[in-house]
C-alpha atoms as a PDB file:
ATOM      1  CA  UNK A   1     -34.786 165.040  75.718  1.00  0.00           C
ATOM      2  CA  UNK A   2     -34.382 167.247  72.641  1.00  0.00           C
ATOM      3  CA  UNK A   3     -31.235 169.019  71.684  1.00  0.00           C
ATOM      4  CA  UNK A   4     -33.870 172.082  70.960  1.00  0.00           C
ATOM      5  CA  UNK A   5     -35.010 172.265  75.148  1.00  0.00           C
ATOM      6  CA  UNK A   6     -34.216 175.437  76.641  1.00  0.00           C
ATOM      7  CA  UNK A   7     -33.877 175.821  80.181  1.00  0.00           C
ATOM      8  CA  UNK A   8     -37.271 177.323  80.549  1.00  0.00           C
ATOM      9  CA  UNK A   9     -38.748 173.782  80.041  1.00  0.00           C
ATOM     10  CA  UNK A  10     -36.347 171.139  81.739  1.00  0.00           C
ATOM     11  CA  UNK A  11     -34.929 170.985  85.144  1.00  0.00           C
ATOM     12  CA  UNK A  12     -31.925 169.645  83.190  1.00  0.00           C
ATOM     13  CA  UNK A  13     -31.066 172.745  81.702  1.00  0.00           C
ATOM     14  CA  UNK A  14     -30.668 174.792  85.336  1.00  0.00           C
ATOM     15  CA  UNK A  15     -27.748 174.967  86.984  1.00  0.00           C
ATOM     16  CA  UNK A  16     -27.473 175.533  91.024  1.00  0.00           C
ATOM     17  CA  UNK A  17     -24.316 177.178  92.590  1.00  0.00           C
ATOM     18  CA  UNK A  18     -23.696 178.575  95.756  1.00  0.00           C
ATOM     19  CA  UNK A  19     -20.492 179.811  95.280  1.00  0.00           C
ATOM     20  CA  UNK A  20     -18.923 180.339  98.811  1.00  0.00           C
ATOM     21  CA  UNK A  21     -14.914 181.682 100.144  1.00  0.00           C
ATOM     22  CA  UNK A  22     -14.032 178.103 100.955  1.00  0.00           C
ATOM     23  CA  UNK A  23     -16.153 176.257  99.016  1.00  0.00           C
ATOM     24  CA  UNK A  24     -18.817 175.877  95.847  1.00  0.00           C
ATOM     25  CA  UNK A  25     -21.617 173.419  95.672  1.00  0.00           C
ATOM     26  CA  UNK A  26     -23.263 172.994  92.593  1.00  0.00           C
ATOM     27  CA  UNK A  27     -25.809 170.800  91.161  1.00  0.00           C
ATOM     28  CA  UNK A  28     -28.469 170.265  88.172  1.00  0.00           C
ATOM     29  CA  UNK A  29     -31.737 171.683  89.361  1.00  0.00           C
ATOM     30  CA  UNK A  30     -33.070 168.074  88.987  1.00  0.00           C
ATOM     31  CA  UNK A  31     -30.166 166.294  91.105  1.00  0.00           C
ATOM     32  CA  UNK A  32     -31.005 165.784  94.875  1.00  0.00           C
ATOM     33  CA  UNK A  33     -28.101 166.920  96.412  1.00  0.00           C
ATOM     34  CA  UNK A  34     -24.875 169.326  95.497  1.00  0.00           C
ATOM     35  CA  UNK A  35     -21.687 168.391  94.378  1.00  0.00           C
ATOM     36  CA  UNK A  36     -19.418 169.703  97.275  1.00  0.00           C
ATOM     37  CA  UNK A  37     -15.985 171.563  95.630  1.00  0.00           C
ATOM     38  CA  UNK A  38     -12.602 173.099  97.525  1.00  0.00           C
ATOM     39  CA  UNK A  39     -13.120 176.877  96.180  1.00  0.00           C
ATOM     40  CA  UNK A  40      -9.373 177.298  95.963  1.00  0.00           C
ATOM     41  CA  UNK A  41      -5.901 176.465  93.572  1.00  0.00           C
ATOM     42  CA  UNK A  42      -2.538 175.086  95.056  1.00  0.00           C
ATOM     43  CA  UNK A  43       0.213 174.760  93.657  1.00  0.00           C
ATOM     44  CA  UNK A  44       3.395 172.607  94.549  1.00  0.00           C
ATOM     45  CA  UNK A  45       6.444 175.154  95.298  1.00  0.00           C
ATOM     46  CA  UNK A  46       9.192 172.201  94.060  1.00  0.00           C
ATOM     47  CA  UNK A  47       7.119 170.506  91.361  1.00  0.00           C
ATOM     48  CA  UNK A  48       5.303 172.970  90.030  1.00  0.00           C
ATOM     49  CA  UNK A  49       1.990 170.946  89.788  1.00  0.00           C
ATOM     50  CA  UNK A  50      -1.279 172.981  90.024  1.00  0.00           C
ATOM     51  CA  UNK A  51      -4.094 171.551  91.566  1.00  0.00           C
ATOM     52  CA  UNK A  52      -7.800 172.801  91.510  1.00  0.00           C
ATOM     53  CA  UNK A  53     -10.451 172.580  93.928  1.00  0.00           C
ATOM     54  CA  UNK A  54     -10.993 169.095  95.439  1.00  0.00           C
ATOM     55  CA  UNK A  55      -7.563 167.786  94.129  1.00  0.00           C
ATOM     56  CA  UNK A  56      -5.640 170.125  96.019  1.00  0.00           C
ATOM     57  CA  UNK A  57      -8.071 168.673  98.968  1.00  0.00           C
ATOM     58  CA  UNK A  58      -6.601 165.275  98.123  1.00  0.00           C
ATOM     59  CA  UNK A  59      -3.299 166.608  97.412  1.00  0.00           C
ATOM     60  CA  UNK A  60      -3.524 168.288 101.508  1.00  0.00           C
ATOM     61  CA  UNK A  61      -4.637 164.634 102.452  1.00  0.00           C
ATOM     62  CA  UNK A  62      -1.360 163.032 101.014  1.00  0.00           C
ATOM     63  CA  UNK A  63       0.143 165.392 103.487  1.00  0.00           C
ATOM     64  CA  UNK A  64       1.734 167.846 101.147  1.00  0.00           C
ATOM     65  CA  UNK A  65      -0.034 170.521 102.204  1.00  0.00           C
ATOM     66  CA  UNK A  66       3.670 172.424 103.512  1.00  0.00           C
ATOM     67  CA  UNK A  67       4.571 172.637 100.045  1.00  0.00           C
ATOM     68  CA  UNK A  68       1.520 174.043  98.537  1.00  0.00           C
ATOM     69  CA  UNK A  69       1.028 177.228  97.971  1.00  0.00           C
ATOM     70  CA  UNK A  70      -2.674 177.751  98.183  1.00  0.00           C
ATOM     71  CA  UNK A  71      -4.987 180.937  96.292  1.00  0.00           C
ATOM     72  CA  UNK A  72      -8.170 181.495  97.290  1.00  0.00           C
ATOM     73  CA  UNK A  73     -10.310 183.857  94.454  1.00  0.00           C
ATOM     74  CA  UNK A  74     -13.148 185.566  96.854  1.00  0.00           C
ATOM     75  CA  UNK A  75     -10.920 186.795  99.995  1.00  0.00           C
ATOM     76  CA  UNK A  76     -12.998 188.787 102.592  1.00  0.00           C
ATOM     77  CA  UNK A  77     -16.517 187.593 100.850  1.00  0.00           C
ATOM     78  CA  UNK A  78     -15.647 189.139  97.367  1.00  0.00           C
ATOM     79  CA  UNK A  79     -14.938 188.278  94.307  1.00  0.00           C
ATOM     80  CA  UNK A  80     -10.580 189.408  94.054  1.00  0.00           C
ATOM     81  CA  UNK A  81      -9.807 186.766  91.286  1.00  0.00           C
ATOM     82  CA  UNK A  82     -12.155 186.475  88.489  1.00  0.00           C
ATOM     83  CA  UNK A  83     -10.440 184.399  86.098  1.00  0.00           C
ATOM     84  CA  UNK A  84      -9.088 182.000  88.998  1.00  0.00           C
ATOM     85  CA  UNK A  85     -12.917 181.628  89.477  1.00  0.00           C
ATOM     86  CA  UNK A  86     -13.643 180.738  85.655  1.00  0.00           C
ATOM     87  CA  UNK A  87     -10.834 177.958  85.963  1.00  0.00           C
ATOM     88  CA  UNK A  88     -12.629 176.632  89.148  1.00  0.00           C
ATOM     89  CA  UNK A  89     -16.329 177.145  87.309  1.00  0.00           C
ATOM     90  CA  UNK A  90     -14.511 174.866  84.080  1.00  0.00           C
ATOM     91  CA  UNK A  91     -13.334 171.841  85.929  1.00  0.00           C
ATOM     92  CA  UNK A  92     -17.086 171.911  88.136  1.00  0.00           C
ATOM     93  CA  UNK A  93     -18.956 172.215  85.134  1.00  0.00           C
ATOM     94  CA  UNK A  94     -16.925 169.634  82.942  1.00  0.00           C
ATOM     95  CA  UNK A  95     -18.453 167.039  86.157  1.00  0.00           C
ATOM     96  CA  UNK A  96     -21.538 167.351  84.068  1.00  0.00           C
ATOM     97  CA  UNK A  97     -19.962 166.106  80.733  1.00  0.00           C
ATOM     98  CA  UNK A  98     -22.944 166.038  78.050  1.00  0.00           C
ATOM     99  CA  UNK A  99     -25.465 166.245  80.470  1.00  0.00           C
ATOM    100  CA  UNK A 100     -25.963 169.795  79.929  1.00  0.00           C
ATOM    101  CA  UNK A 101     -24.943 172.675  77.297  1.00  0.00           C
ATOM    102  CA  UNK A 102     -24.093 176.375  78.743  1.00  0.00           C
ATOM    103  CA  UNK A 103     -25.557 177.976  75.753  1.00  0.00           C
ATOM    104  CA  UNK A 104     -29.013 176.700  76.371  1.00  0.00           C
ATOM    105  CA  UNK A 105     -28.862 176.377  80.337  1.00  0.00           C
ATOM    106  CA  UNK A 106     -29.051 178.561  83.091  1.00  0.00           C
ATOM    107  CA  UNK A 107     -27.138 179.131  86.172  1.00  0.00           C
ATOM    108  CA  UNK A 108     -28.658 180.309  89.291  1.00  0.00           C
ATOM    109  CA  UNK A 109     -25.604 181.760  91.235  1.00  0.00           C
ATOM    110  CA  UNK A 110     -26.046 182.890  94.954  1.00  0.00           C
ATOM    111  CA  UNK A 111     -24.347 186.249  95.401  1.00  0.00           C
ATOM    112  CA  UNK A 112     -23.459 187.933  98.688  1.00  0.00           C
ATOM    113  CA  UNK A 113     -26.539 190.468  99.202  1.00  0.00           C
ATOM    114  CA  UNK A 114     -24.140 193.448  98.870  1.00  0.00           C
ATOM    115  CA  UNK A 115     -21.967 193.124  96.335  1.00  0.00           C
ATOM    116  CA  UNK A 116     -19.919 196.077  94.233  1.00  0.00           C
ATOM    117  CA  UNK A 117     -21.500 196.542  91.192  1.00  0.00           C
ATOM    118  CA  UNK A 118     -17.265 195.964  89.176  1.00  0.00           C
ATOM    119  CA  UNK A 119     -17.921 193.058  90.807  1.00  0.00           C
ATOM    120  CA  UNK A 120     -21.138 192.162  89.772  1.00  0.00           C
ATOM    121  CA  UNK A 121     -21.044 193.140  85.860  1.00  0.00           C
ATOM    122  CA  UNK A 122     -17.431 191.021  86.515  1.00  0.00           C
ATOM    123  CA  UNK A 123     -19.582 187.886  87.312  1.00  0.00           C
ATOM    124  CA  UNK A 124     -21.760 188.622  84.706  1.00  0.00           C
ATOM    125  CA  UNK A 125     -18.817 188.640  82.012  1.00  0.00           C
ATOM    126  CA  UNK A 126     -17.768 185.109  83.165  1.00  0.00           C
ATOM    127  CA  UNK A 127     -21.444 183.649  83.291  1.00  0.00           C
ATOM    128  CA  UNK A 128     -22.475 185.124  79.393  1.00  0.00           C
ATOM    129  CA  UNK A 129     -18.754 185.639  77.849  1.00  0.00           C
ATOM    130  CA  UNK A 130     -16.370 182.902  79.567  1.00  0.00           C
ATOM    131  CA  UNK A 131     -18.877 179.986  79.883  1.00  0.00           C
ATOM    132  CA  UNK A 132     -21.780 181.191  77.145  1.00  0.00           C
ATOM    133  CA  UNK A 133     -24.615 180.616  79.550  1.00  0.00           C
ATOM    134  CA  UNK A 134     -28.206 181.772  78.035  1.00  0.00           C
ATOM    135  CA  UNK A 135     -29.057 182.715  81.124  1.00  0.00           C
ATOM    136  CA  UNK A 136     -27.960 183.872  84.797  1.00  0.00           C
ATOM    137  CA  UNK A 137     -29.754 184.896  87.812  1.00  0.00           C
END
């Protein structure tokens, strides 16, 4: 594929994310099924040790989920937390590695259908200013 491709003309440029209270699932347009993520950061109340999305899951599993102090960044179906969010969004979209480049991709976001518009031109910030996407619907 060539560096040049914009999204408009590969399926490997489009990003898919439902991004939920509990939990995101994202994908490439082309893949054939979501990458399932823990929509949430823990961290350790006697080590310190933050973990985000599925490896506070696996952190829970250990069974150290008494000692975790766990922050959700969408609480009642909004967004509360937006740059808790972005540091969620940067470990999910580093899964992709080289396979895509924000700048010339777009991301397809589900949104609740009523949303506050702070919180909407908030979303927007991340997608264009935090992560540099050319595109966001």
């Amino acid at each position: 594929m060539n560096s040049a491709q914009t999204w408009r003309e590969s399926n490997h440029r489009r990003i898919i994310m439902d991004n939920g209270a509990q939990t995101i699932k994202c994908s490439l347009a082309s893949d054939s099924k979501p990458h399932v993520c823990l929509n949430a950061v823990g961290r350790n109340k006697r080590t310190g040790k933050t973990f985000i999305g599925n490896k506070l899951r696996d952190e829970q599993d250990k069974g150290g989920e008494h000692q975790i102090a766990v922050t959700y960044p969408i609480i009642r179906g909004l967004l509360h937390d937006s740059d808790l969010e972005s540091v969620i969004w940067k470990q999910e979209f580093a899964r992709f590695g080289k396979k895509f480049d924000e700048r010339v991709s777009c991301l397809v976001l589900t949104v609740p259908p009523v949303i506050p518009d702070v919180v909407q031109e908030r979303l927007a910030e991340v997608v264009f200013e935090d992560f540099e996407f050319d595109a966001y619907s």
